[in-house]
C-alpha atoms as a PDB file:
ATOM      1  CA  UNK A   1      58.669  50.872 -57.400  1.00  0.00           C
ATOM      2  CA  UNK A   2      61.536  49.612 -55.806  1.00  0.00           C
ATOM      3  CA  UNK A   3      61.628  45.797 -54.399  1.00  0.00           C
ATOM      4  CA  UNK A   4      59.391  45.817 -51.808  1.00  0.00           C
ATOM      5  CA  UNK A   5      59.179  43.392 -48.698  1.00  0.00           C
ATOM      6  CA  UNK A   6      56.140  40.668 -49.076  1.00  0.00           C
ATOM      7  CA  UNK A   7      53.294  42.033 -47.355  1.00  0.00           C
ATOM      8  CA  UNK A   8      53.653  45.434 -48.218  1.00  0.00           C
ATOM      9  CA  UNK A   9      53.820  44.573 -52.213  1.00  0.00           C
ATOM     10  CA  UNK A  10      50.426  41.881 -51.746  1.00  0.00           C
ATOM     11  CA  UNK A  11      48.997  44.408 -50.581  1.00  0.00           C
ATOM     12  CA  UNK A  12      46.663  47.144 -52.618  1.00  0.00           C
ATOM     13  CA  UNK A  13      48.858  49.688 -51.316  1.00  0.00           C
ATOM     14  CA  UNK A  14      50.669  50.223 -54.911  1.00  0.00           C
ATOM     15  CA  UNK A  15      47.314  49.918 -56.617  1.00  0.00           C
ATOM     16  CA  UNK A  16      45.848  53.130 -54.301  1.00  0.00           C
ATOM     17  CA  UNK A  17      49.575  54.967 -55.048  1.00  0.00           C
ATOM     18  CA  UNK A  18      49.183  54.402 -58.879  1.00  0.00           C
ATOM     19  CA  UNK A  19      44.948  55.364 -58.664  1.00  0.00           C
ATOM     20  CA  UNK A  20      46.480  58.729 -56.595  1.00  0.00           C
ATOM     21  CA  UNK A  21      48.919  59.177 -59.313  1.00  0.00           C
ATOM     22  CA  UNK A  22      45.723  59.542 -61.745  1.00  0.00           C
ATOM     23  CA  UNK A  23      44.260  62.759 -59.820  1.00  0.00           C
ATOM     24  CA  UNK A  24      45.040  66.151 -60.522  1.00  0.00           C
ATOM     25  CA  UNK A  25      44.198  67.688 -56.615  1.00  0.00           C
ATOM     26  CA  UNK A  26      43.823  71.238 -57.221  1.00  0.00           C
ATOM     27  CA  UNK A  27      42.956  73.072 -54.227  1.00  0.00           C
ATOM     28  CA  UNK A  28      42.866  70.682 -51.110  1.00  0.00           C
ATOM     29  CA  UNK A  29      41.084  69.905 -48.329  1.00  0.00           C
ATOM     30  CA  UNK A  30      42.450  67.746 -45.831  1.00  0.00           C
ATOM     31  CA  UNK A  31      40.288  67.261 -42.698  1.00  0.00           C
ATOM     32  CA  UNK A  32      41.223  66.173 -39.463  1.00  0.00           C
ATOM     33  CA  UNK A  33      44.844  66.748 -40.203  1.00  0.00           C
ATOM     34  CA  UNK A  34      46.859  66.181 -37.167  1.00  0.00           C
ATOM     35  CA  UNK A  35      50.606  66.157 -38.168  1.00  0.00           C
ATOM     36  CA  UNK A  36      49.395  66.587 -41.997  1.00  0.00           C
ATOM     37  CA  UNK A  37      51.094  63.478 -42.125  1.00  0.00           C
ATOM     38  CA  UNK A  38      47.967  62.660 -45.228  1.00  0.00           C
ATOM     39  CA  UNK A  39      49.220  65.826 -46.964  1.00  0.00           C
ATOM     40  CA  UNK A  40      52.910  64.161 -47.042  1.00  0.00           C
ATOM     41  CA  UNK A  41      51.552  61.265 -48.589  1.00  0.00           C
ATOM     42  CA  UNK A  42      49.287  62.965 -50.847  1.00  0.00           C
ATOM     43  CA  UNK A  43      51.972  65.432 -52.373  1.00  0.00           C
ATOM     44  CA  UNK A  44      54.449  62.531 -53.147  1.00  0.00           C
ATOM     45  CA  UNK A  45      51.432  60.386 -55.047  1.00  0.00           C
ATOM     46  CA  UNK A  46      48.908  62.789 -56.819  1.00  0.00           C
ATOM     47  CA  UNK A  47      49.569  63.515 -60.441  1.00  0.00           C
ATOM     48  CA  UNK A  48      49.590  67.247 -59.041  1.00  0.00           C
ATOM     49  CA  UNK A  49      48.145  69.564 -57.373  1.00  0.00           C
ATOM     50  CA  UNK A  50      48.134  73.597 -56.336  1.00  0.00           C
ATOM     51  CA  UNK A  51      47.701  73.852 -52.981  1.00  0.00           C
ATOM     52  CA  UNK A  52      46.665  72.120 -49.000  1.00  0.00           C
ATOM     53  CA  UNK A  53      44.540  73.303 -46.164  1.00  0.00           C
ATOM     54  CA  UNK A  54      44.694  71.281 -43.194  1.00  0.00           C
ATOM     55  CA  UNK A  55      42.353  71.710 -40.369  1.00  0.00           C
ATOM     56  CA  UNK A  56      41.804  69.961 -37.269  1.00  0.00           C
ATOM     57  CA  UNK A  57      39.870  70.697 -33.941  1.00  0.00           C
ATOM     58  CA  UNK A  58      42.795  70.219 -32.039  1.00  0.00           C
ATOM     59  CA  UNK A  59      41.036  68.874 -28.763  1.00  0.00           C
ATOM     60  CA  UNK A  60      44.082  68.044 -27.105  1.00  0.00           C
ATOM     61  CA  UNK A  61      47.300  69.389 -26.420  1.00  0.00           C
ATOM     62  CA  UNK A  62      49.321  66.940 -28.218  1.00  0.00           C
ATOM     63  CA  UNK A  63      46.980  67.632 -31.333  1.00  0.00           C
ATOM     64  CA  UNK A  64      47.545  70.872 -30.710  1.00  0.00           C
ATOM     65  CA  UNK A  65      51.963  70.460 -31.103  1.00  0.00           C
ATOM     66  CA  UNK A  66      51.041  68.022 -34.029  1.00  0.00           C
ATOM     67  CA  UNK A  67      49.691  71.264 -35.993  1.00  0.00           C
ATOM     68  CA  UNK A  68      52.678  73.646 -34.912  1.00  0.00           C
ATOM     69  CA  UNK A  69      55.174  71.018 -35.966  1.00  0.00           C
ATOM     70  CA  UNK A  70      53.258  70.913 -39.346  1.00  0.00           C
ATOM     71  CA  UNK A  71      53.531  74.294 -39.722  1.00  0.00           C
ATOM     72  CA  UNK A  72      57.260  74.660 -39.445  1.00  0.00           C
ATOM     73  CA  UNK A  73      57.876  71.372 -41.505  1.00  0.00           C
ATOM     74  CA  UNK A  74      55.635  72.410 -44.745  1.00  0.00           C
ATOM     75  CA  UNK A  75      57.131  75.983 -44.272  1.00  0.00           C
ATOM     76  CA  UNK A  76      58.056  77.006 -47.438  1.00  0.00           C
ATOM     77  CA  UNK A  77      55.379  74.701 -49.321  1.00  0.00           C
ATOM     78  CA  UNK A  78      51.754  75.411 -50.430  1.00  0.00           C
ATOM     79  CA  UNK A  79      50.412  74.230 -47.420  1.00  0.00           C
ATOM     80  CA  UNK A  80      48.260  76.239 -44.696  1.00  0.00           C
ATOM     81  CA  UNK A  81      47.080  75.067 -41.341  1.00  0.00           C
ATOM     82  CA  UNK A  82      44.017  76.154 -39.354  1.00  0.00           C
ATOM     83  CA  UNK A  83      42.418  75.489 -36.238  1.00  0.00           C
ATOM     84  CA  UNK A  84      38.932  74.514 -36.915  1.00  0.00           C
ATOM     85  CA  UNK A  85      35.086  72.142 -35.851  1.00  0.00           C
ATOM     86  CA  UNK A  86      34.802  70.436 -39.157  1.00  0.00           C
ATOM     87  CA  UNK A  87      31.294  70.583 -38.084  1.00  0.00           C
ATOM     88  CA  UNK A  88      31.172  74.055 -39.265  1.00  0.00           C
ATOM     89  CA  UNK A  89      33.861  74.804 -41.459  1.00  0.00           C
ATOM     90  CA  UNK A  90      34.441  78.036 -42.504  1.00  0.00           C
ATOM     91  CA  UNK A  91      34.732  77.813 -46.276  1.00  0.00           C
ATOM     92  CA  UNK A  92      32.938  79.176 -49.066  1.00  0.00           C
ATOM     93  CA  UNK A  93      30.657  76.044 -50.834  1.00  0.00           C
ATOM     94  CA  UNK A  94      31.952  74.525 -53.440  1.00  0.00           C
ATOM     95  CA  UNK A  95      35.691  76.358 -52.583  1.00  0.00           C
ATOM     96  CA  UNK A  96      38.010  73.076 -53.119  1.00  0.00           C
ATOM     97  CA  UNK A  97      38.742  70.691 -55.768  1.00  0.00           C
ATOM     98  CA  UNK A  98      39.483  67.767 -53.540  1.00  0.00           C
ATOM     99  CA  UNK A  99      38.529  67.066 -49.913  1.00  0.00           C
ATOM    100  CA  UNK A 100      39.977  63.841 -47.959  1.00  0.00           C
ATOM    101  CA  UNK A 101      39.936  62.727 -44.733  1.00  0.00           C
ATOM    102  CA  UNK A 102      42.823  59.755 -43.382  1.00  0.00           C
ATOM    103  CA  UNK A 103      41.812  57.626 -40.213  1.00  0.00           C
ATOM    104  CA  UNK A 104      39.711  60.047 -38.723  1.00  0.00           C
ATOM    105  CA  UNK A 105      36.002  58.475 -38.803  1.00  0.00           C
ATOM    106  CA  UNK A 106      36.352  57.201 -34.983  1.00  0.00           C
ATOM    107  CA  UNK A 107      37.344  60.640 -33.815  1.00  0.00           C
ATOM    108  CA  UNK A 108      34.644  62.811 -34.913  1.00  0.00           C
ATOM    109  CA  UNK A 109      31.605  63.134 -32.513  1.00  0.00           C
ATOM    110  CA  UNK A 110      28.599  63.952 -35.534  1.00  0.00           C
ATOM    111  CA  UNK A 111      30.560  61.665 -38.773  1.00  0.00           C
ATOM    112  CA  UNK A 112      27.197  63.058 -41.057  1.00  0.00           C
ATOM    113  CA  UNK A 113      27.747  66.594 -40.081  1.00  0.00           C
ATOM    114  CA  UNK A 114      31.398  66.401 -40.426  1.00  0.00           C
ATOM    115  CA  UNK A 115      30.963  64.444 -44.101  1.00  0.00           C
ATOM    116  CA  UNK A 116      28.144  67.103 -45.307  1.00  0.00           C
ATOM    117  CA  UNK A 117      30.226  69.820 -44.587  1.00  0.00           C
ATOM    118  CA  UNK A 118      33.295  68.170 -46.506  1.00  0.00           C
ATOM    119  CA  UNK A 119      30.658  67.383 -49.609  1.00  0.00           C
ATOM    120  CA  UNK A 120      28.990  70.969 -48.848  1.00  0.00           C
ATOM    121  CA  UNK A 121      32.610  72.849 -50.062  1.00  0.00           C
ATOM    122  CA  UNK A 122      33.507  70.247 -52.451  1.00  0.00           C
ATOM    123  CA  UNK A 123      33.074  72.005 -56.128  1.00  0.00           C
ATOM    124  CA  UNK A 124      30.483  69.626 -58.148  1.00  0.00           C
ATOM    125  CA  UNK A 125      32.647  66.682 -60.230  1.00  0.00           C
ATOM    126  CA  UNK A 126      35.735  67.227 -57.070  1.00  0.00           C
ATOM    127  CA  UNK A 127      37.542  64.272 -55.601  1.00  0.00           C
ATOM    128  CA  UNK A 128      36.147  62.798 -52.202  1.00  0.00           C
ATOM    129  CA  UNK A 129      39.111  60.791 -50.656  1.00  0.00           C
ATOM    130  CA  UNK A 130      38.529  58.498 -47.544  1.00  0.00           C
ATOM    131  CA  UNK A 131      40.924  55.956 -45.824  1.00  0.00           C
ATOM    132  CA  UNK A 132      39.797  54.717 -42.271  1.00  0.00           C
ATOM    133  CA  UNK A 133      41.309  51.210 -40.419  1.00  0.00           C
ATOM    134  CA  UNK A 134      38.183  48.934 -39.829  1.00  0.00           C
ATOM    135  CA  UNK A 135      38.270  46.457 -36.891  1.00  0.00           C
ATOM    136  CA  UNK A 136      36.691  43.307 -38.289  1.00  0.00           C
ATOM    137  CA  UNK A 137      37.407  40.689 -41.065  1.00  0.00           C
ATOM    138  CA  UNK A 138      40.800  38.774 -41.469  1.00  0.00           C
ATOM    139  CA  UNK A 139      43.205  39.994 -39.049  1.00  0.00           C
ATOM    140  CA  UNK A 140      46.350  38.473 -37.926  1.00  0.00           C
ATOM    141  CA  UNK A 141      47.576  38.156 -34.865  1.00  0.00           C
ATOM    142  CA  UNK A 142      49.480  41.484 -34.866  1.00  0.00           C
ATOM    143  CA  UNK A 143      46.647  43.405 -36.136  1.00  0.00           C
ATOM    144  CA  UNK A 144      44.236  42.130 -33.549  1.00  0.00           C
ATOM    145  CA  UNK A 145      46.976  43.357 -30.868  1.00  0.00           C
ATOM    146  CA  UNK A 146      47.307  46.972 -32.444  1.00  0.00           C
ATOM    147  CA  UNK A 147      43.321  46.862 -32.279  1.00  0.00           C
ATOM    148  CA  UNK A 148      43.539  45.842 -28.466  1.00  0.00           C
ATOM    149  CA  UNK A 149      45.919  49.283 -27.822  1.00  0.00           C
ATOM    150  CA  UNK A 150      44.236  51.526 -30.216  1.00  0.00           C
ATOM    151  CA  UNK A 151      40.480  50.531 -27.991  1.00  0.00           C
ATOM    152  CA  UNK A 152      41.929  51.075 -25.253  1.00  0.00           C
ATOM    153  CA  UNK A 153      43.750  54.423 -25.879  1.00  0.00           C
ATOM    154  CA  UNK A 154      40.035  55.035 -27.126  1.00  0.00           C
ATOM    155  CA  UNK A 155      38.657  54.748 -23.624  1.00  0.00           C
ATOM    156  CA  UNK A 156      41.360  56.888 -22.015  1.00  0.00           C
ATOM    157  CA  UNK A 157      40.976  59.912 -24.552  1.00  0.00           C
ATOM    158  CA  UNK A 158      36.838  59.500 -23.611  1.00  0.00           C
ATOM    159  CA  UNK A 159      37.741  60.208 -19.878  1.00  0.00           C
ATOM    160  CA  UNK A 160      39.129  63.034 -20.843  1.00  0.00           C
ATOM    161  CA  UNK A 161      37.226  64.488 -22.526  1.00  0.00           C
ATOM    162  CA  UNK A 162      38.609  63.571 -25.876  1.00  0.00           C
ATOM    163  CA  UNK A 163      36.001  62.276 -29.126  1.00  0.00           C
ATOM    164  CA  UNK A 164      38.091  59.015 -29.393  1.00  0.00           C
ATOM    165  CA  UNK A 165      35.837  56.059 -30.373  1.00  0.00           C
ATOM    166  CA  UNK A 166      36.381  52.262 -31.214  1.00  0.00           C
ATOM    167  CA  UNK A 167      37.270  51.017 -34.743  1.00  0.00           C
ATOM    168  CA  UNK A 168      34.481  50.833 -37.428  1.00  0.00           C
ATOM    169  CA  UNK A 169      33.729  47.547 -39.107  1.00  0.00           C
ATOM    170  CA  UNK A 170      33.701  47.453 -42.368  1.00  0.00           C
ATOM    171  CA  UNK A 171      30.235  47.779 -42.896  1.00  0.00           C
ATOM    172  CA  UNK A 172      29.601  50.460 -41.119  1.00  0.00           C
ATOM    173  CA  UNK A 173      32.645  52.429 -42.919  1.00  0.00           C
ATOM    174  CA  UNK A 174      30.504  51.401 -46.393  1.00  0.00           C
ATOM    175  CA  UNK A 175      27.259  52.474 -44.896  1.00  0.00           C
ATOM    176  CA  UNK A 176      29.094  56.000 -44.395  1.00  0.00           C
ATOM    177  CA  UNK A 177      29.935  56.070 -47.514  1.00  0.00           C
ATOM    178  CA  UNK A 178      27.459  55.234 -49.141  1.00  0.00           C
ATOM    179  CA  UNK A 179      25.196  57.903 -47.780  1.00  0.00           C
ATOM    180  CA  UNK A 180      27.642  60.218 -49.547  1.00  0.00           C
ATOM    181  CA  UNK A 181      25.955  58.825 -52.730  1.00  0.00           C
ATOM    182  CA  UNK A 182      29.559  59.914 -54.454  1.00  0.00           C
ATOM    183  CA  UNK A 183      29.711  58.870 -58.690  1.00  0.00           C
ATOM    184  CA  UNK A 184      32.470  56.173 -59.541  1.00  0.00           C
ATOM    185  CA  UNK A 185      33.291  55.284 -56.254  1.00  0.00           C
ATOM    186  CA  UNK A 186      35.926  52.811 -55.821  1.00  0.00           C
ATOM    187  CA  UNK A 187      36.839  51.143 -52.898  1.00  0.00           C
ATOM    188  CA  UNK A 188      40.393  49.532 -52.093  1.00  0.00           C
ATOM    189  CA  UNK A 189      41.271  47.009 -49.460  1.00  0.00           C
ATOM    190  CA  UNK A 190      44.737  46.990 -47.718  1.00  0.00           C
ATOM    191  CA  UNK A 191      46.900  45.963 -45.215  1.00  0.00           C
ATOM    192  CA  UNK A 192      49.528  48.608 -45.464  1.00  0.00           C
ATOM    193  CA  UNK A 193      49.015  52.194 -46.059  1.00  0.00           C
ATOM    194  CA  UNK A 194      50.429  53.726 -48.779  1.00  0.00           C
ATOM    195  CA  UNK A 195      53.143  56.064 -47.018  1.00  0.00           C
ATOM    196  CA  UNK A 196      54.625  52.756 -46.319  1.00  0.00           C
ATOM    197  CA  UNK A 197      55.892  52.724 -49.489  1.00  0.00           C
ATOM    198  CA  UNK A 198      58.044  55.651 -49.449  1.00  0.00           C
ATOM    199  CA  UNK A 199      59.234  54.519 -45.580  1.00  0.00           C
ATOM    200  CA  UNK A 200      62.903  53.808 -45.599  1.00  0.00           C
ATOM    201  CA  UNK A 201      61.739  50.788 -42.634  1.00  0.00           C
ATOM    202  CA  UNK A 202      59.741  49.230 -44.580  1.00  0.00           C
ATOM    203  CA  UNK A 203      62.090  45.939 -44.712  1.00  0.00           C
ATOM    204  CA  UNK A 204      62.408  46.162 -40.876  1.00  0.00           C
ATOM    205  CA  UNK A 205      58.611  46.314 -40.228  1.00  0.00           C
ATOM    206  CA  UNK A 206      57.675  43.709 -41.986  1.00  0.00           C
ATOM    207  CA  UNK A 207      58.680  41.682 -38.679  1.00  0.00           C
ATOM    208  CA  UNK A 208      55.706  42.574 -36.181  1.00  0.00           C
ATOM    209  CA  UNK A 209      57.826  42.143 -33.641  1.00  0.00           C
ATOM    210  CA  UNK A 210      60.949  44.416 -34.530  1.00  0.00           C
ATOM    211  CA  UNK A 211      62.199  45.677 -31.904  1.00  0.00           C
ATOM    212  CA  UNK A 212      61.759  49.708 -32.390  1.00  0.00           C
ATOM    213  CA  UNK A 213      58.315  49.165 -33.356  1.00  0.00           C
ATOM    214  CA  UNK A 214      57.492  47.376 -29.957  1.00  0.00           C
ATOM    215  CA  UNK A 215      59.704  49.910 -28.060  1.00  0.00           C
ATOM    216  CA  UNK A 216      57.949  52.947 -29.385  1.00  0.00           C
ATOM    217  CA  UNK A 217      54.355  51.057 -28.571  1.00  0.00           C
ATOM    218  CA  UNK A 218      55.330  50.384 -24.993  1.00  0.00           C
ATOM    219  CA  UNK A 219      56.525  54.398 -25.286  1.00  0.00           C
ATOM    220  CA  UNK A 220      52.955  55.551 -26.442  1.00  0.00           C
ATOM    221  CA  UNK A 221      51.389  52.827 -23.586  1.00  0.00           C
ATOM    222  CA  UNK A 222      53.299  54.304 -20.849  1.00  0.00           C
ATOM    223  CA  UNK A 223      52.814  57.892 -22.058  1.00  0.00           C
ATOM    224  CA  UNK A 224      49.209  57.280 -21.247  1.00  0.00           C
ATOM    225  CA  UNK A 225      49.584  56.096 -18.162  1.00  0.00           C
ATOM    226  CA  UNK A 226      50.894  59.435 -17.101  1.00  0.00           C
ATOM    227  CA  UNK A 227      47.741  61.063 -18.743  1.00  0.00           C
ATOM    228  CA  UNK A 228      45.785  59.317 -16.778  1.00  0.00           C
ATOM    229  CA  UNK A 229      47.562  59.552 -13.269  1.00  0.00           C
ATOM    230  CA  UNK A 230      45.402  62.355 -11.643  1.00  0.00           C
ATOM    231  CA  UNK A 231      42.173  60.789 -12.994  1.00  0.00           C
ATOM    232  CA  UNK A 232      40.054  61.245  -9.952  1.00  0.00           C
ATOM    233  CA  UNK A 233      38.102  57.662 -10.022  1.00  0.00           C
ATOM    234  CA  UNK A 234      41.237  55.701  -9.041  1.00  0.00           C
ATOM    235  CA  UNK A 235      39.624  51.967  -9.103  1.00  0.00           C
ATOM    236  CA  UNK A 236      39.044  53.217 -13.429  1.00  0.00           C
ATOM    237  CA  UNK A 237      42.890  54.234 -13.288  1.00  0.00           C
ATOM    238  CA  UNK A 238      44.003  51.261 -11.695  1.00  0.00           C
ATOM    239  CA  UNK A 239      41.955  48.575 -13.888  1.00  0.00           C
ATOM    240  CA  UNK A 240      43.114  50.855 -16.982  1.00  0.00           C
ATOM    241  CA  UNK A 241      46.858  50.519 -15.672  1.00  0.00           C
ATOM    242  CA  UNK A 242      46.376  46.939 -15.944  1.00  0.00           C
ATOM    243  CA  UNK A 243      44.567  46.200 -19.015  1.00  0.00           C
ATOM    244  CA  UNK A 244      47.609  48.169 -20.156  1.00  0.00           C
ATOM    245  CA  UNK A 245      50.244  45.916 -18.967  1.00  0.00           C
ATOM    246  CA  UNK A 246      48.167  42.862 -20.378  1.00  0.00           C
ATOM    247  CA  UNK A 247      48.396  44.664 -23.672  1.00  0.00           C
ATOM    248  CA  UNK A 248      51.939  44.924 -23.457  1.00  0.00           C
ATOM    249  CA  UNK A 249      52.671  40.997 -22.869  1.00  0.00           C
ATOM    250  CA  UNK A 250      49.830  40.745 -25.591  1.00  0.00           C
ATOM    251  CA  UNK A 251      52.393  42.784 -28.143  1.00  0.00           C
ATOM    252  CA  UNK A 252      55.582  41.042 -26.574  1.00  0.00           C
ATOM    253  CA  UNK A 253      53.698  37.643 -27.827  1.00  0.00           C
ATOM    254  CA  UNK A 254      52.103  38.088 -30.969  1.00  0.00           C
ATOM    255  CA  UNK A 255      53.731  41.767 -32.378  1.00  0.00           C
ATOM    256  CA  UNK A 256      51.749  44.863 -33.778  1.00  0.00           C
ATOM    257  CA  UNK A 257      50.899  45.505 -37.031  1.00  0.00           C
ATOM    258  CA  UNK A 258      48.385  48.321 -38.261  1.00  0.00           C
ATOM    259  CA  UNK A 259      45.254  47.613 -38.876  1.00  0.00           C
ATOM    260  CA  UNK A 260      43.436  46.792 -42.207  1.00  0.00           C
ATOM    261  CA  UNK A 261      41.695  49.560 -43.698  1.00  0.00           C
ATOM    262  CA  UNK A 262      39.645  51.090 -46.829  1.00  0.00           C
ATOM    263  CA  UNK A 263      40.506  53.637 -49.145  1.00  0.00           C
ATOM    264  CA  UNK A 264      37.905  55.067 -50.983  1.00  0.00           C
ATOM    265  CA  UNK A 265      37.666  57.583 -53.380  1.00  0.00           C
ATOM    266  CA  UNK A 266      34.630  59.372 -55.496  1.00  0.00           C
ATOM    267  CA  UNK A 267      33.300  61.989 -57.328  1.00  0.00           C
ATOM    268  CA  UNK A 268      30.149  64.700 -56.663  1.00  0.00           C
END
């Protein structure tokens, strides 16, 4: 790996590259896919693999353009894209070789019906991958600020009728996981996620306070404020509005940097 700025390389995010590099995917499940932006990662770490499915729910319109962009961009690849509940997915048991799921926990409305399913058309001895952000432990400055937008983008997707809920702790992420009752499970701890690694930024966002990344979070702040300007309880708009500006001066101060997060991978 190429020299890599300080944070990212004390971080476990090699380790989890080098542990992908040791699986052989097969057919893949990736749930909750969004932009398939876990796919991207997934296809330049994995020893190798035959072919994706990404689904998603797609409960808003901008999940909804995430998939369609997908589409066009893995055009050509062994990729496929479906709109789909993961509650009840509509797959054969036992029909994929690896299922995964990438910072998607605090989005699902039932996690244990959305996890059974995943283990339920995973083929026996198959590859469970989870990564999901956790809100507690040792957290800088920056990460605590990222935290502060992402619960209160949380609370503005939940008035609209969007499953969007606060950041697990750590525990809780384990106690998930556990209930799996997956065979060599091994759990990784990082502050960087592993696409970071193959980001041509990388150097420039090791700063938490670099300029594009605070532009494009002040971008995705006021971008909700405009979701949320015909909400019909206007004293909720208004406090939102300004919990949002404090959040701003709260990034201007201390940064952003993404949260901490698990990766954790086992077998059936």
């Amino acid at each position: 790996m190429e020299d890599l700025p300080k944070g990212l390389a004390s971080s476990n995010a090699s380790k989890i590259a080098k542990r992908l590099e040791s699986v052989s995917g097969g057919r893949i499940l990736d749930v909750a896919t969004a932009g398939g932006g876990f796919i991207d990662t997934l296809m330049k770490t994995l020893k190798d693999y035959d072919s994706f499915v990404g689904i998603d729910y797609c409960a808003s319109a901008t999940s909804k353009k995430e998939m369609e962009s997908a589409k066009k961009r893995f055009e050509g690849k062994p990729v496929r894209f479906f709109e789909m509940n993961a509650e009840t997915l509509k797959f054969e048991d036992e029909s994929f070789d690896t299922v995964c799921m990438s910072h998607s926990l605090h989005h699902l409305a039932n996690i244990g019906k959305v996890l059974a399913e995943m283990k339920r058309v995973l083929k026996n001895g198959g590859d469970f991958i989870l990564q999901e952000a956790y809100c507690d432990g040792d957290q800088t400055e920056a990460q605590k600020a990222d935290e502060l937008e992402h619960e209160w983008l949380a609370r503005i997707d939940s008035l609209l009728g969007i499953t969007h809920n606060k950041t697990l702790t750590k525990q809780r992420i384990m106690n998930i996981v556990n209930s799996l009752e997956l065979r060599e499970l091994e759990v990784f701890d990082s502050t960087h996620p592993v696409d970071c690694l193959f980001c041509k930024r990388k150097h420039e966002c090791e700063d938490p306070k670099n300029q594009a990344t605070f532009h494009n979070l002040i971008k995705e702040i006021d971008d909700a404020f405009k979701r949320i300007e015909n909400y019909s309880d206007l004293e909720t708009q208004n406090r939102l509005k300004e919990e949002g500006e404090r959040i701003k001066e709260t990034i201007a101060k201390s940064g952003s940097a993404s949260a901490s997060y698990l990766f954790i991978i086992g077998r059936t």
